[in-house]
Protein backbone atom coordinates (compact mmCIF):
# COMPACT_ATOMS: atom_id res chain seq x y z
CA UNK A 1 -17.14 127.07 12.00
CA UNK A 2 -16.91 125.77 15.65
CA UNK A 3 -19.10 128.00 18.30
CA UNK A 4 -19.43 127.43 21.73
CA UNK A 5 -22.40 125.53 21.34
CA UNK A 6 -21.25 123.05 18.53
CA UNK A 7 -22.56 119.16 19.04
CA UNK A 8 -18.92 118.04 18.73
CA UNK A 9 -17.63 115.71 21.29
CA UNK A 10 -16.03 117.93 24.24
CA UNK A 11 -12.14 117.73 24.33
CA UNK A 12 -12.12 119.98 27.41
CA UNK A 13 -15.07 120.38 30.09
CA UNK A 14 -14.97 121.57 33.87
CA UNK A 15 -17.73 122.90 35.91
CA UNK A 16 -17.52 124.96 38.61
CA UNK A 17 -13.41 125.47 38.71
CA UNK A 18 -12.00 127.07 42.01
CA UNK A 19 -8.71 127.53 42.88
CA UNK A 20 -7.35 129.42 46.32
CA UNK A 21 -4.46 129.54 47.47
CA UNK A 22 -3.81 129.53 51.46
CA UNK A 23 -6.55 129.35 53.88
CA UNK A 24 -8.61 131.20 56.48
CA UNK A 25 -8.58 135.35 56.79
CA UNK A 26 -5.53 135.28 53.94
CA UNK A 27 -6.83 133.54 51.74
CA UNK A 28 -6.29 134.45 47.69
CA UNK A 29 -9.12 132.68 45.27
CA UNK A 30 -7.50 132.96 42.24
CA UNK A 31 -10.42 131.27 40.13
CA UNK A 32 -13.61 131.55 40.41
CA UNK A 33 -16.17 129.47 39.46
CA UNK A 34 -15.14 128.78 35.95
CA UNK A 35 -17.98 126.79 33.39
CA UNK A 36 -16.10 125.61 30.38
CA UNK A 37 -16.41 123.18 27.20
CA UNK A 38 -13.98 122.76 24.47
CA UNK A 39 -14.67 120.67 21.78
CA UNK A 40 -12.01 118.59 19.99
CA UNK A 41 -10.78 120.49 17.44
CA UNK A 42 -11.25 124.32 18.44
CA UNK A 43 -8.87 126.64 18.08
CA UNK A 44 -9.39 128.87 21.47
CA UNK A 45 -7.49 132.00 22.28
CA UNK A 46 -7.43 132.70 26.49
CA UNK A 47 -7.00 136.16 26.62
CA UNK A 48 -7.24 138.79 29.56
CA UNK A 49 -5.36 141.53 31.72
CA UNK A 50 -2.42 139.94 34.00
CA UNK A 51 -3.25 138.33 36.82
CA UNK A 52 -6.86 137.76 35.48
CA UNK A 53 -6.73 134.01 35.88
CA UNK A 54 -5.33 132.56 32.51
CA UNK A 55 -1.77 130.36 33.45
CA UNK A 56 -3.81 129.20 36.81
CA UNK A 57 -6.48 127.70 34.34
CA UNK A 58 -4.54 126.37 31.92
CA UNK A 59 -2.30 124.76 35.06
CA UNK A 60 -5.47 122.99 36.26
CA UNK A 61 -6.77 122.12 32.18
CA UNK A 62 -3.44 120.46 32.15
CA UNK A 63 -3.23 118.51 35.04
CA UNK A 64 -0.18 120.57 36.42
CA UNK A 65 -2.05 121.77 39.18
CA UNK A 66 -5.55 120.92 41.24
CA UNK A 67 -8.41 122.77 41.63
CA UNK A 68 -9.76 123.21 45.00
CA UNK A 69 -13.12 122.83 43.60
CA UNK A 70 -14.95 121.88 40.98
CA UNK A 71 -14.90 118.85 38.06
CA UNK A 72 -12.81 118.79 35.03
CA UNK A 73 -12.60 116.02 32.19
CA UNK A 74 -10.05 115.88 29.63
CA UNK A 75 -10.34 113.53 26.04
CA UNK A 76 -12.89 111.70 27.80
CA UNK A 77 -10.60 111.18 30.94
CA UNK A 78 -11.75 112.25 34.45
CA UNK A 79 -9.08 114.72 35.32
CA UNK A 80 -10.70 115.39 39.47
CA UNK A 81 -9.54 113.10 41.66
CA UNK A 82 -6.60 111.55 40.07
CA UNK A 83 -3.16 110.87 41.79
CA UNK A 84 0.06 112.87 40.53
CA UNK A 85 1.49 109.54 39.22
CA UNK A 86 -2.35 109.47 37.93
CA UNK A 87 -2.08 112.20 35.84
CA UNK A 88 0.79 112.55 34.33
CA UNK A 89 0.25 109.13 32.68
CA UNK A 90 -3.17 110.48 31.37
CA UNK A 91 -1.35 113.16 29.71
CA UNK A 92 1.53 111.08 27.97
CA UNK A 93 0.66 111.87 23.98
CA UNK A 94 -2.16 113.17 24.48
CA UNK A 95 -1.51 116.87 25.72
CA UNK A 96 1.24 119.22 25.01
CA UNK A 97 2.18 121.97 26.74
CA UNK A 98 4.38 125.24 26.10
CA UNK A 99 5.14 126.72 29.20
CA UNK A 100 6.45 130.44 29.57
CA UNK A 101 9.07 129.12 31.62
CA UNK A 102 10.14 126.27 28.83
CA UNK A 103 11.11 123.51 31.89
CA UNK A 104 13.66 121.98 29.17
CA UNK A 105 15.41 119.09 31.04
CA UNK A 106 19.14 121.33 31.39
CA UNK A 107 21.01 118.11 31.54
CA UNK A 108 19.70 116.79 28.03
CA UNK A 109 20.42 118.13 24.40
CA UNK A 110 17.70 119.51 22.25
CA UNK A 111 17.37 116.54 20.39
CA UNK A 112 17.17 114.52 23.68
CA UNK A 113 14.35 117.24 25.01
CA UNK A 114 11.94 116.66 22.34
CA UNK A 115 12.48 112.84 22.56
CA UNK A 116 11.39 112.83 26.01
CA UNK A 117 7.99 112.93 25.35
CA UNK A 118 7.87 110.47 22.48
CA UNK A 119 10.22 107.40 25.08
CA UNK A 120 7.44 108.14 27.62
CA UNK A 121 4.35 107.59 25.54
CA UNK A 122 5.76 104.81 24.47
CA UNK A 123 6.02 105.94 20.85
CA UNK A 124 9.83 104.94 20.10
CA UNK A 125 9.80 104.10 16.77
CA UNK A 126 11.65 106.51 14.68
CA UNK A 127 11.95 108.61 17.54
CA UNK A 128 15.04 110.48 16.31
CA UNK A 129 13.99 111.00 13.18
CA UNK A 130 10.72 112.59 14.56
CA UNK A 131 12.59 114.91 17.29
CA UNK A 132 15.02 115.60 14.30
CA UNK A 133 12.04 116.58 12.11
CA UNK A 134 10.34 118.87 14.88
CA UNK A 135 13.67 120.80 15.47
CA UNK A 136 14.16 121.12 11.92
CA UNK A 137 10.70 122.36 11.40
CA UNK A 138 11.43 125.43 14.46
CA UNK A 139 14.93 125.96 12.48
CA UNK A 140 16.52 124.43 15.04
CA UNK A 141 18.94 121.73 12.91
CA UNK A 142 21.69 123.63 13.64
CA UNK A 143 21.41 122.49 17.89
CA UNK A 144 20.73 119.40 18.02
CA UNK A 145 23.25 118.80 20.39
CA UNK A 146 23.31 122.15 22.98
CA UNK A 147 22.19 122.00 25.89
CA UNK A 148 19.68 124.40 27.13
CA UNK A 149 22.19 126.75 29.05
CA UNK A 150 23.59 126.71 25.51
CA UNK A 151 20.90 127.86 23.65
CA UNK A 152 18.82 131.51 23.66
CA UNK A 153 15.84 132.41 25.62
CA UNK A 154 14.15 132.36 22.08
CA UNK A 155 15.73 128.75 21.24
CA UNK A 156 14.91 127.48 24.03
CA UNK A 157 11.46 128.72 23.32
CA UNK A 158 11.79 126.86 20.12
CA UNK A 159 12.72 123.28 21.71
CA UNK A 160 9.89 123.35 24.42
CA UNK A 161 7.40 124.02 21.18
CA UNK A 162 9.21 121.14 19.11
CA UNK A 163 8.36 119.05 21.97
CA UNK A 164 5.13 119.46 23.04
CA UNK A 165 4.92 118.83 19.25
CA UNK A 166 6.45 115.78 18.95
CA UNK A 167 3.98 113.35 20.11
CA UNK A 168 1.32 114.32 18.15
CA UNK A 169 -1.19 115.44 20.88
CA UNK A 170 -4.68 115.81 20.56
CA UNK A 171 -4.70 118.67 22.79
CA UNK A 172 -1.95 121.50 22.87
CA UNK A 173 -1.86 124.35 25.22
CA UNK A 174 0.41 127.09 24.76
CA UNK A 175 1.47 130.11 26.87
CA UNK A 176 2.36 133.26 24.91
CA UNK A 177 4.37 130.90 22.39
CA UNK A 178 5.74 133.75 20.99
CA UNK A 179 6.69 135.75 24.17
CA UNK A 180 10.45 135.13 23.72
CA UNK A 181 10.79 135.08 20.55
CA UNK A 182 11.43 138.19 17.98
CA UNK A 183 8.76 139.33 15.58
CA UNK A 184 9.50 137.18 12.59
CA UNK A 185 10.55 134.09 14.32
CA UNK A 186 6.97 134.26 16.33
CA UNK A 187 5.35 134.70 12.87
CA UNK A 188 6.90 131.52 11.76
CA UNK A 189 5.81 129.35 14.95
CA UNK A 190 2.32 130.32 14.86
CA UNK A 191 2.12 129.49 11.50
CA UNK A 192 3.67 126.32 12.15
CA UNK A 193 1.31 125.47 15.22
CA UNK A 194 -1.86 126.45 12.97
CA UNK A 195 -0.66 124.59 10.24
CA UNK A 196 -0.08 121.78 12.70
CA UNK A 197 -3.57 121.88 14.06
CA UNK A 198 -5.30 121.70 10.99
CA UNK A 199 -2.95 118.43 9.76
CA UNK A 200 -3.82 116.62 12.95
CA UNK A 201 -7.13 118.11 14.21
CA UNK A 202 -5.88 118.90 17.48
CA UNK A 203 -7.44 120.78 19.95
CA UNK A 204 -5.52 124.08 20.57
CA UNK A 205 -5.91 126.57 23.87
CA UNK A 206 -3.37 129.99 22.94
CA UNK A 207 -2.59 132.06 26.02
CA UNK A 208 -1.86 135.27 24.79
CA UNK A 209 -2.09 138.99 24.69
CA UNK A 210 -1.60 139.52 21.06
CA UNK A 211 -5.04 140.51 19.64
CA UNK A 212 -3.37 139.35 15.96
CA UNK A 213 -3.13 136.39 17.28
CA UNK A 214 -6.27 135.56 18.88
CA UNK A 215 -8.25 136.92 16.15
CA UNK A 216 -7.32 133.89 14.73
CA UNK A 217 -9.05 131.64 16.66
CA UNK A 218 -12.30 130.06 16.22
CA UNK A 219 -12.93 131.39 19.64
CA UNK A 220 -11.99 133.83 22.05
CA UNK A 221 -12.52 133.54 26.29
CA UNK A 222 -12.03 136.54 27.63
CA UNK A 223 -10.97 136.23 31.84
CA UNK A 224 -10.78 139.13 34.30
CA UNK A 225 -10.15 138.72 38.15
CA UNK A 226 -10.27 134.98 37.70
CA UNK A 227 -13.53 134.91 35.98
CA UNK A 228 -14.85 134.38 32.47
CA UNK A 229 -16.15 137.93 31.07
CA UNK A 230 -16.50 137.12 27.89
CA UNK A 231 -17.15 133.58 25.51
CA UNK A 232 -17.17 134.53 21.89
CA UNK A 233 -16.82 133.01 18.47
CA UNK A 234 -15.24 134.30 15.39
């Protein structure tokens, strides 16, 4: 089993993380000093009370926002420093992400949601079949063609998860996968992103309150008022 201190490569590492927002007298530091390595293929839960921290790091582990201070590498890739334009090309196929607000393009169908991701890493080939196959596998089939005003909160739930899925990442983040989605359909999902992990070996990072669900990671971080309280393995 994986533990914090395993010799595997690191698929995640930052030192010192900071992030505060606003400056002088009202000034909000949101994070805190955070020390963190992931190797590839952990399973990690982020847990913690709201407002302790866990979106804001997962924002700045993804590239979707900067840290005010600190270093962070990603797969090898110096994350600190890098342009907008900078980053988002050193996420293409190698991260997804499953954001609470989904961010589904609302002019695009399903199908054309989760091929997004596949056109811009250049993986083409097939790509219909393969955004087919990820909506099928989220028992989504039946909307290929609906546009994202069309669908549920909990379908559209379902797309953004087929297509952070879709290219294959190495790295997946998720946050609260299950949060719109009833108790049976969230069942199915994190089976299907476990199952998913251990085909490909991905690294995966699981915002989430649900105890159930991070007792089955390899590893739990624990964050309260934008620090890391607690680093333990299964």
């Amino acid at each position: 089993m994986t533990t914090p201190h395993s010799t595997v490569a690191p698929a995640i590492s930052a030192q010192n993380l900071t992030l505060t927002l606003g400056q002088g007298p009202g000034a909000v530091q949101i994070l805190k000093g955070i020390d963190l390595t992931i190797p590839a293929g952990e399973i990690v839960a982020l847990t913690g009370p709201s407002g302790s921290g866990k979106s804001s790091l997962m924002a700045l582990l993804t590239g979707l926002d900067r840290a005010t201070s600190g270093t962070l590498t990603i797969a090898s890739q110096p994350f600190t420093g890098l342009s907008e334009d900078q980053l988002a090309k050193a996420r293409r196929g190698r991260i997804g992400i499953v954001l609470q607000a989904f961010h589904l393009l609302p002019t695009m169908t399903a199908l054309e949601n989760v091929r997004v991701p596949l056109d811009l890493s250049g993986q083409t080939q097939n790509a219909d079949q393969r955004a087919r196959a990820e909506l099928a596998a989220v028992g989504l089939s039946h909307r290929l063609h609906h546009y994202p005003a069309q669908l549920s909160g909990g379908e559209q739930q379902r797309v953004a998860i087929a297509r952070a899925l879709a290219p294959r990442p190495s790295i997946l983040f998720a946050d609260e996968p299950t949060g719109n989605l009833d108790a049976a359909t969230g069942a199915e999902i994190i089976n299907l992103l476990f199952a998913r992990q251990s085909e490909t070996g991905a690294t995966m990072v699981i915002i989430t309150h649900d105890e159930h669900l991070a007792a089955r990671a390899q590893r739990t971080i624990r964050l309260a008022d934008g620090r890391i309280l607690s680093d333990t393995a299964a």
